[in-house]
Protein backbone atom coordinates (compact mmCIF):
# COMPACT_ATOMS: atom_id res chain seq x y z
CA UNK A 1 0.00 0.00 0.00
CA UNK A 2 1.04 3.58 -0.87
CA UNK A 3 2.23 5.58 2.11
CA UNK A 4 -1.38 6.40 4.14
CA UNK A 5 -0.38 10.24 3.48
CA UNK A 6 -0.36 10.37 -0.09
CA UNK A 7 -2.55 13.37 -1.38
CA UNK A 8 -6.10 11.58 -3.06
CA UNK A 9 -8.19 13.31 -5.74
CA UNK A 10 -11.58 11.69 -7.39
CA UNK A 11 -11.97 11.87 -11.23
CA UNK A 12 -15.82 11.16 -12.46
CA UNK A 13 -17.43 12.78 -15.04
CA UNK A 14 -20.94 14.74 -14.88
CA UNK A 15 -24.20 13.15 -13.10
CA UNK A 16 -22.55 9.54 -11.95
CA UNK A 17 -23.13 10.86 -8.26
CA UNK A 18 -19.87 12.54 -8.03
CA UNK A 19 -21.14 15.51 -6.34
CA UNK A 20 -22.09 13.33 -3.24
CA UNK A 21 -18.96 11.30 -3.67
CA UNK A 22 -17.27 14.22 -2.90
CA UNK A 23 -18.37 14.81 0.37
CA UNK A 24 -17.98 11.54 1.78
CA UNK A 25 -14.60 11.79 0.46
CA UNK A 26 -14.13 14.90 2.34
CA UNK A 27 -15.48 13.40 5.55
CA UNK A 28 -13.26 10.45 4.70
CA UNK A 29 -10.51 12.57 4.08
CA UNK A 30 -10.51 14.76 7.29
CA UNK A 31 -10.74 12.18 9.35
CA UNK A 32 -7.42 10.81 7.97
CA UNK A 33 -5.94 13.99 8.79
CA UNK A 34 -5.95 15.55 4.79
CA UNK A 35 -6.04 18.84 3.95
CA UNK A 36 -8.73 20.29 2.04
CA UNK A 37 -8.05 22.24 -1.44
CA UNK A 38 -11.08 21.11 -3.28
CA UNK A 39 -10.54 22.31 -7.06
CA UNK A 40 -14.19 21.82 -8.15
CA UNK A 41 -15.04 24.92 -5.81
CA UNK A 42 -12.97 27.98 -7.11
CA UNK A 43 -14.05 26.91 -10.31
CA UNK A 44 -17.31 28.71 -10.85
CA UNK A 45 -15.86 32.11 -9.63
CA UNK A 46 -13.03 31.93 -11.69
CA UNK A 47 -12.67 33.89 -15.32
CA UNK A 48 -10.21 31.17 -16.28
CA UNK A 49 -11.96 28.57 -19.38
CA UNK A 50 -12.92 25.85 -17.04
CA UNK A 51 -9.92 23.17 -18.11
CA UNK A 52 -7.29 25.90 -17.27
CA UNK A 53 -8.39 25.71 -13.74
CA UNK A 54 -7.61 22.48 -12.78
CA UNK A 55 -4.69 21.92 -15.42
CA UNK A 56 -3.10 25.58 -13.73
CA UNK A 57 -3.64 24.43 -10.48
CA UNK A 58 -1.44 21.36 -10.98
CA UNK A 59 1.58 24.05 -9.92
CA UNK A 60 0.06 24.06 -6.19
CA UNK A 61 -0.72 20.43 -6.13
CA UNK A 62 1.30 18.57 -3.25
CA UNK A 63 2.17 14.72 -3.57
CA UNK A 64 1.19 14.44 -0.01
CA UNK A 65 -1.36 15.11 2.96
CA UNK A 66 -3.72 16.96 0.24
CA UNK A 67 -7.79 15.85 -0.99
CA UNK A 68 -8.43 17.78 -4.58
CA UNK A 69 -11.81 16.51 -4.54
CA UNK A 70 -13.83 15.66 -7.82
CA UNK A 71 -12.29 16.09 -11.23
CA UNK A 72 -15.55 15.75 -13.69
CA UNK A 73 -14.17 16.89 -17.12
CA UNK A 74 -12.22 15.64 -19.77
CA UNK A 75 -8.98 17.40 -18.93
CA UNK A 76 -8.30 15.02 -16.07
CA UNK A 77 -6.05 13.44 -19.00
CA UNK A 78 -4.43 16.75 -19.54
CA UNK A 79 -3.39 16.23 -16.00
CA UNK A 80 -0.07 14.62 -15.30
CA UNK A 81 0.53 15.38 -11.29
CA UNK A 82 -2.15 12.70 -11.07
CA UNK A 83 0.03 10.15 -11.79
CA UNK A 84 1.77 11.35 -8.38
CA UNK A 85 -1.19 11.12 -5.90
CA UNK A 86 -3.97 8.38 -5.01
CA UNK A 87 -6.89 8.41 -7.72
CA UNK A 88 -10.65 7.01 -7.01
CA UNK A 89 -12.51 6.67 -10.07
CA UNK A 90 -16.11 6.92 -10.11
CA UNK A 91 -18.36 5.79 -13.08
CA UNK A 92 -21.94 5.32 -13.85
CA UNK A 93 -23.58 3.58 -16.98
CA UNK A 94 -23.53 6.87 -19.18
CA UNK A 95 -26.94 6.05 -20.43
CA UNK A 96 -28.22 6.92 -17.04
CA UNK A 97 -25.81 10.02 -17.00
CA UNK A 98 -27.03 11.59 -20.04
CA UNK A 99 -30.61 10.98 -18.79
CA UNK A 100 -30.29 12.82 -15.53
CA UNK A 101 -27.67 15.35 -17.50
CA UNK A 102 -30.96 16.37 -19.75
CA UNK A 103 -33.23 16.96 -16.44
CA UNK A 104 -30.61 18.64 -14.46
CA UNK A 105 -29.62 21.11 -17.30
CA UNK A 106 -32.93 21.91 -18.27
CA UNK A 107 -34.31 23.47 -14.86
CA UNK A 108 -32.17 22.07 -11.42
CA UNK A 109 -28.16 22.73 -12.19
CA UNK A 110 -26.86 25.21 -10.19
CA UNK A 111 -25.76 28.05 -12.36
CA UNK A 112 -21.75 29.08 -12.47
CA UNK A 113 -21.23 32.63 -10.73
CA UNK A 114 -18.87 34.11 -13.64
CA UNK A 115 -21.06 36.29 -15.87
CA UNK A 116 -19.49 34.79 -19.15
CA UNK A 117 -19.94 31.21 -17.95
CA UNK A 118 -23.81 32.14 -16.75
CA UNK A 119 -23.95 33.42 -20.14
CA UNK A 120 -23.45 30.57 -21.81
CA UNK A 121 -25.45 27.99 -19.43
CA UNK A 122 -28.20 29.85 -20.00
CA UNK A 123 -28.01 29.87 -23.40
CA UNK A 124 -27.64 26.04 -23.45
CA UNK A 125 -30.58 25.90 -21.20
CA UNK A 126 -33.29 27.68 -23.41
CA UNK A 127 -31.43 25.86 -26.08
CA UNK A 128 -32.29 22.02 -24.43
CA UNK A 129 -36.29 23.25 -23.69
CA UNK A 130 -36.67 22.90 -27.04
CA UNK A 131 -35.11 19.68 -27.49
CA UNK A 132 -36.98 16.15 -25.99
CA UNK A 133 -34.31 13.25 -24.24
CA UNK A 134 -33.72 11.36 -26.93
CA UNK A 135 -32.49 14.17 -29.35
CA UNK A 136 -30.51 15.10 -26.36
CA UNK A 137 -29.14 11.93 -26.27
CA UNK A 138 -28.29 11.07 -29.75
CA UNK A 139 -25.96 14.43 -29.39
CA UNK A 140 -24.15 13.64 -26.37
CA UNK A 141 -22.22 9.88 -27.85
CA UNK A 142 -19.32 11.42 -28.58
CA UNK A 143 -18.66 13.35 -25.55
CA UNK A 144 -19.71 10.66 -23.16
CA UNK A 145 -17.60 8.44 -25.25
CA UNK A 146 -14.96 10.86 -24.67
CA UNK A 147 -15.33 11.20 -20.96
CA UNK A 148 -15.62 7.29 -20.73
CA UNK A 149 -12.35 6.77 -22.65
CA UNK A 150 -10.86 9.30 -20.27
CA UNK A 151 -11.66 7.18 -16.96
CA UNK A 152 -10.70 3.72 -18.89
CA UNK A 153 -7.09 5.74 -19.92
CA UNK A 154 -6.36 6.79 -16.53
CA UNK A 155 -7.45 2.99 -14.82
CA UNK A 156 -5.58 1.17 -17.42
CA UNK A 157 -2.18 3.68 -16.65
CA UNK A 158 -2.10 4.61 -13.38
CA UNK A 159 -1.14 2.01 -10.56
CA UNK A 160 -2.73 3.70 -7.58
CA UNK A 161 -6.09 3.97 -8.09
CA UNK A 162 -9.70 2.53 -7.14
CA UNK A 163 -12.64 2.03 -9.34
CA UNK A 164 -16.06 2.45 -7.61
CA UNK A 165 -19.78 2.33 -9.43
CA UNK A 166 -22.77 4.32 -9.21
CA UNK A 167 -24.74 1.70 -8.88
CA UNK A 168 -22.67 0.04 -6.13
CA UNK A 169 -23.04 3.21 -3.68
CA UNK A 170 -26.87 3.52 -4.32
CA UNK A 171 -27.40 -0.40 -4.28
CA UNK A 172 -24.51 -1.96 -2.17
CA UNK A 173 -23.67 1.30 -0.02
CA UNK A 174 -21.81 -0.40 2.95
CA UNK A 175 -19.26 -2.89 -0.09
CA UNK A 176 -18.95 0.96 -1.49
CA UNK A 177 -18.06 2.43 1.92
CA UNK A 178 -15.87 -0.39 2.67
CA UNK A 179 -13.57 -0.41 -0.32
CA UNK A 180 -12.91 3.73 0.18
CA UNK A 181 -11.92 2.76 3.34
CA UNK A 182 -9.54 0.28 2.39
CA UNK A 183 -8.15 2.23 -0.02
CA UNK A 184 -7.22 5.62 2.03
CA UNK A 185 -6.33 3.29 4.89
CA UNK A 186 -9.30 5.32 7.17
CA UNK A 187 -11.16 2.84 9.50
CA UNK A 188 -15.33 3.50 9.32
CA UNK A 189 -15.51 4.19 12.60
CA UNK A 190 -18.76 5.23 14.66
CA UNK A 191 -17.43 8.80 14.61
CA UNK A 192 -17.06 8.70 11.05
CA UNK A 193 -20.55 7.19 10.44
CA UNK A 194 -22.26 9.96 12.28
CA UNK A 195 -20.48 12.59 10.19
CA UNK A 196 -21.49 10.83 7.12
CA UNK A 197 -25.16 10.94 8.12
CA UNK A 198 -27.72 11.18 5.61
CA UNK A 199 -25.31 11.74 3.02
CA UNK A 200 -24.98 7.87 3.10
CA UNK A 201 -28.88 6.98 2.54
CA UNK A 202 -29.73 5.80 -0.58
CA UNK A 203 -33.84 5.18 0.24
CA UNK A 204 -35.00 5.75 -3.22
CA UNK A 205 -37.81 9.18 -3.06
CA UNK A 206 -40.35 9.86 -5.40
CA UNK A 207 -38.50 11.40 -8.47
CA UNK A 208 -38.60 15.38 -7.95
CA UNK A 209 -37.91 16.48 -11.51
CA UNK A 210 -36.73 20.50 -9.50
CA UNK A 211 -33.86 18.43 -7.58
CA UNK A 212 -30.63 18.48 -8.19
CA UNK A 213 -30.96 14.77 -7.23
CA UNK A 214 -33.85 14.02 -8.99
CA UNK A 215 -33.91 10.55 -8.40
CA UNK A 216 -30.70 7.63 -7.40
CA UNK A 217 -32.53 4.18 -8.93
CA UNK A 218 -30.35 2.65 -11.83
CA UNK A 219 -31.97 2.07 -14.53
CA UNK A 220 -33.40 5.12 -15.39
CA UNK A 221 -32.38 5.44 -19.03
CA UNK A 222 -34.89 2.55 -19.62
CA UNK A 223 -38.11 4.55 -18.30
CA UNK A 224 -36.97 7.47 -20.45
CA UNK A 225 -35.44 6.90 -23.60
CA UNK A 226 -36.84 5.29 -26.49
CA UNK A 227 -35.68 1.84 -27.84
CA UNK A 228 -33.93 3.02 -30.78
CA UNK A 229 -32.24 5.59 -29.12
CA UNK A 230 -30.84 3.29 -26.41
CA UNK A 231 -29.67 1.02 -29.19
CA UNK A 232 -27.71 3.87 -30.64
CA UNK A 233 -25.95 4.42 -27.17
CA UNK A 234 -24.89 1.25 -27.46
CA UNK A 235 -23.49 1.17 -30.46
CA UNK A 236 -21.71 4.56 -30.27
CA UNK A 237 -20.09 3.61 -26.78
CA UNK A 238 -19.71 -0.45 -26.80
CA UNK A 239 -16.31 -0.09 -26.64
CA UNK A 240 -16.18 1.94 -23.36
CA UNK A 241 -19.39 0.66 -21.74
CA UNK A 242 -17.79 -3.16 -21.97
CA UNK A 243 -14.64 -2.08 -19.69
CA UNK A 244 -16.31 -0.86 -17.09
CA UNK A 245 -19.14 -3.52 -17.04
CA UNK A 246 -21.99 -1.68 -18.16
CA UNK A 247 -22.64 -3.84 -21.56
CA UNK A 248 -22.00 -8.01 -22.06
């Protein structure tokens, strides 16, 4: 095992749960004694282009007794100091991504504070009321592809890192908890479980189309999307969807 110090940062990619990942990482994390210099919050106040954040920040980054938190973009593989610190992975059948992506963007996400970046989100999101899921969909194979091949490049090449599933923190919560703990060497002590709290139950809720977390249950890609349209996510990501598990 990698010295228990070593700095940790999560790489995901938009709407596989990363958002609560994060902060049961940072509980995690600060109760193994990390600092906190969470990337994915100076982000939306910054005039930088949003890959120049984290790929300028790289200068700062320590090799130990640091958590980055949640790397969601593409540019995680313009982002060598990674190779230097501990890396958890999380996924999520991009199917069900892009599904919650079209909700979220069309009325819940959180828009970014800089005026050019609120600009253009709100652009996008007149843009996708016009548009129904599964012309959404059809449009976002190649960047979910992308982000996919991203996560598969950085498993396959780096030799400190964890893979953990969507589905397995909704579904299988305590096997999810468990392997984080293994991995940062950080006990799941009572303490730690009543920090956690709520932000480690799963209960499905009725779907509230106006949350941010609209609704956790896999699977929802199926109750959405039409036939063809899931066949053509197939196709266009078979490649990437069979290494992490999420096609036979």
């Amino acid at each position: 095992m990698s010295s228990p110090s070593k700095s940790i940062a999560c790489v995901s990619m938009h709407k596989a749960g990363s958002t609560i990942t994060d902060q049961i990482l940072v509980d995690f994390c600060t109760a193994r004694g990390l600092e906190m210099d969470r990337i994915s919050l100076i982000a939306p106040s910054s005039p930088l282009p949003l890959d120049q954040v984290y790929i300028q920040h790289q200068k700062q980054m320590r090799d130990e007794g640091v958590y980055y938190g949640v790397i969601r973009g593409p540019w995680a593989s313009r982002m060598p100091k990674l190779k230097d610190l501990k890396v958890i992975v999380q996924v999520r059948d991009p199917r069900d991504c892009i599904t919650s992506a079209y909700f979220s963007y069309r009325q819940s996400h959180v828009p970014p504070k800089d005026s050019d970046k609120l600009k253009a989100f709100l652009e996008r999101r007149e843009a996708m009321k016009e548009m129904n899921i599964d012309e959404y969909a059809r449009g976002e194979i190649s960047n979910y592809r992308n982000r996919l091949q991203v996560l598969r490049n950085l498993v396959e090449e780096h030799n400190d890192v964890l893979v953990l599933k969507y589905e397995e923190m909704v579904l299988n919560t305590e096997s999810w908890l468990n392997r984080i703990s293994d991995f940062i060497d950080q006990p799941l002590t009572n303490e730690l479980r009543v920090t956690l709290g709520e932000k480690i139950d799963f209960t499905p809720k009725n779907e509230d189309p106006s949350k941010h977390k609209r609704q956790v249950t896999p699977g929802d890609h199926l109750r959405k999307m039409s036939p063809e349209t899931i066949d053509a996510l197939d196709e266009g990501m078979a490649n990437q969807m069979q290494f992490f598990g999420y096609q036979d």
